[in-house]
C-alpha atoms as a PDB file:
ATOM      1  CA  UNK A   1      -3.649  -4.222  -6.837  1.00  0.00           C
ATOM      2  CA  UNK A   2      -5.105  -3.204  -3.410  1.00  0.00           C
ATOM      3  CA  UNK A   3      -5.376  -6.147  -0.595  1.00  0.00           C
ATOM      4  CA  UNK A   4      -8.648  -7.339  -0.220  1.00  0.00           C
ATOM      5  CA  UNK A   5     -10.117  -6.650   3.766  1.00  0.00           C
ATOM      6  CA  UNK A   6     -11.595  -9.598   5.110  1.00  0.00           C
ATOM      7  CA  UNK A   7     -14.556  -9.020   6.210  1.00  0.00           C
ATOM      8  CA  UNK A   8     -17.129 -10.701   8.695  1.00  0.00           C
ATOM      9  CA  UNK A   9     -20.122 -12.655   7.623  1.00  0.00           C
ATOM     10  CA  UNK A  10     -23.460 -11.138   7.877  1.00  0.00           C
ATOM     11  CA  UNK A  11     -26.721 -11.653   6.592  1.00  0.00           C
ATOM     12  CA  UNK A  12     -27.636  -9.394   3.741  1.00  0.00           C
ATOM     13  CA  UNK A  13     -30.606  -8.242   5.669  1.00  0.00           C
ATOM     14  CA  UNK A  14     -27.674  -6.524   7.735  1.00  0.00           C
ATOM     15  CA  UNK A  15     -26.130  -4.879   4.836  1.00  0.00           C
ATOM     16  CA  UNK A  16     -27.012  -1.345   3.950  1.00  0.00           C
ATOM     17  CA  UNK A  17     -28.582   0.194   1.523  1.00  0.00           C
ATOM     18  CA  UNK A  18     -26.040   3.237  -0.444  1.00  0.00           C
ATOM     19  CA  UNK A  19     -28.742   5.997   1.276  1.00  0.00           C
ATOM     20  CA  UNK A  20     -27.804   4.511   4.539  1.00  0.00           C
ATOM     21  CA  UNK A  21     -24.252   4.694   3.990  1.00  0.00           C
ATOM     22  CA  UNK A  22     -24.027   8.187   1.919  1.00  0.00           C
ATOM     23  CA  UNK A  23     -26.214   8.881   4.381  1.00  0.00           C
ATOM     24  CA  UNK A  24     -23.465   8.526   7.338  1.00  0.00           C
ATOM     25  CA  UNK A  25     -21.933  11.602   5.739  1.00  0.00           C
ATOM     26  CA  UNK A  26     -24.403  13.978   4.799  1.00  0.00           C
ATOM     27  CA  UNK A  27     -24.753  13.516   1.105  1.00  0.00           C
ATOM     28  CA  UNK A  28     -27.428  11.321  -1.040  1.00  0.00           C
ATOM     29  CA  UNK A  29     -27.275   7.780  -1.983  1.00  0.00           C
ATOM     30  CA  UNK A  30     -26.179   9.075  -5.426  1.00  0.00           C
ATOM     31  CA  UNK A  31     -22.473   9.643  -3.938  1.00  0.00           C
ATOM     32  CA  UNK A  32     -22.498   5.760  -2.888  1.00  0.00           C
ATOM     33  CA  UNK A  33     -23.402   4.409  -6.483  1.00  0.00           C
ATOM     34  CA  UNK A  34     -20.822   6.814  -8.007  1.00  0.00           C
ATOM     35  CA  UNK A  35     -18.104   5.930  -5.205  1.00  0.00           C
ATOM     36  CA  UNK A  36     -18.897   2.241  -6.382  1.00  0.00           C
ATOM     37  CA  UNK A  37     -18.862   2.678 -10.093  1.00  0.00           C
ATOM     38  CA  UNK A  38     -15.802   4.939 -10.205  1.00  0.00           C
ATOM     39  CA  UNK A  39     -14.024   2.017  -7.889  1.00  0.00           C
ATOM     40  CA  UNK A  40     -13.782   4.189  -4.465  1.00  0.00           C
ATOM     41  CA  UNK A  41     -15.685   1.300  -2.794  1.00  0.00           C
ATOM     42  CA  UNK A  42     -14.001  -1.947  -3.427  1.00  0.00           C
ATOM     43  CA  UNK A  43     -16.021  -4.742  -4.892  1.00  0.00           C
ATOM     44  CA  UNK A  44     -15.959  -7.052  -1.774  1.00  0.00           C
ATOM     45  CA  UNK A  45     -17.624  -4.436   0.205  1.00  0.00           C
ATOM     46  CA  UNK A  46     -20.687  -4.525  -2.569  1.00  0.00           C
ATOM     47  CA  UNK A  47     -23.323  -7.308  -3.278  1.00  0.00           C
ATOM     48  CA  UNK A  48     -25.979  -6.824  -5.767  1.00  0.00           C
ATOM     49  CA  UNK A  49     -29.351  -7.440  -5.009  1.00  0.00           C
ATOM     50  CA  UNK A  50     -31.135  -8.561  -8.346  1.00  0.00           C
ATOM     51  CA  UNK A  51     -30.487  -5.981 -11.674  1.00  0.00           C
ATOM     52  CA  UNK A  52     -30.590  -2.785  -9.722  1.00  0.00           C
ATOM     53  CA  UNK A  53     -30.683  -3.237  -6.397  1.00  0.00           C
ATOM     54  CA  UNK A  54     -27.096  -3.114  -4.015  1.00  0.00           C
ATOM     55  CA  UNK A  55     -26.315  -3.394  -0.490  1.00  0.00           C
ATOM     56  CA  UNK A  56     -23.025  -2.456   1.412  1.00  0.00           C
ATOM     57  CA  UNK A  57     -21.091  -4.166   4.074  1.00  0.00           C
ATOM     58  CA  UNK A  58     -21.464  -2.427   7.222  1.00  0.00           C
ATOM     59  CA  UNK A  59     -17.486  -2.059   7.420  1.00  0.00           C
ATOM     60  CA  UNK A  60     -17.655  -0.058   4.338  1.00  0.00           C
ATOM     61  CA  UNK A  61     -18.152   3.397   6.747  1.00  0.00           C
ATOM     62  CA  UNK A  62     -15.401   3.290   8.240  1.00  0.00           C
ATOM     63  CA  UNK A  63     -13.463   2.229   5.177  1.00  0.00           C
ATOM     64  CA  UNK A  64     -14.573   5.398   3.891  1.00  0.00           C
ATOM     65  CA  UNK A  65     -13.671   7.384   7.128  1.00  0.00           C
ATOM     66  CA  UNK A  66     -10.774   6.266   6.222  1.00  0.00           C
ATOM     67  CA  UNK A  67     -10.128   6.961   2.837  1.00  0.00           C
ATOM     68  CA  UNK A  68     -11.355  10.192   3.612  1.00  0.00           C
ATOM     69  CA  UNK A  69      -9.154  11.031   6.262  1.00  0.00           C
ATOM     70  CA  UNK A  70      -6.158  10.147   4.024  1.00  0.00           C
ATOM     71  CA  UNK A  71      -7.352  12.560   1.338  1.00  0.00           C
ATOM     72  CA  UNK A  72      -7.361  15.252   3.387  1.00  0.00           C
ATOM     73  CA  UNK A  73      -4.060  15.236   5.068  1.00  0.00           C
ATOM     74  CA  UNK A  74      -2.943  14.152   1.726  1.00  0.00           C
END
């Protein structure tokens, strides 16, 4: 089971929206919904807005800088 990051408190108004953060790489906010469904973004990084709507810790980028980074050296 991976560690859960603690993360600092913000308002959800500071959260972003999965455009804003696929956006940070160059692709569409479809990649961010299927990073979170397929479990590539941890749950604690995600808060759901209502039925459809979700917003994503800032730290999440450079979570995903990250994860990236490993992938490719991998």
């Amino acid at each position: 089971m991976a560690q859960q990051i603690e993360l600092p408190n913000l308002p959800i108004e500071k959260w972003l929206s999965p455009k804003e953060v696929a956006g940070h790489f160059g692709l569409s906010a479809f990649s961010a919904y299927r990073w979170v469904n397929e479990g590539m973004i941890p749950d604690h990084f995600v808060r759901y807005c209502g039925t459809w709507r979700m917003r994503l810790h800032p730290d999440v980028v450079s979570y995903l800088q990250k994860k990236f980074h490993e992938l490719r050296t991998v």
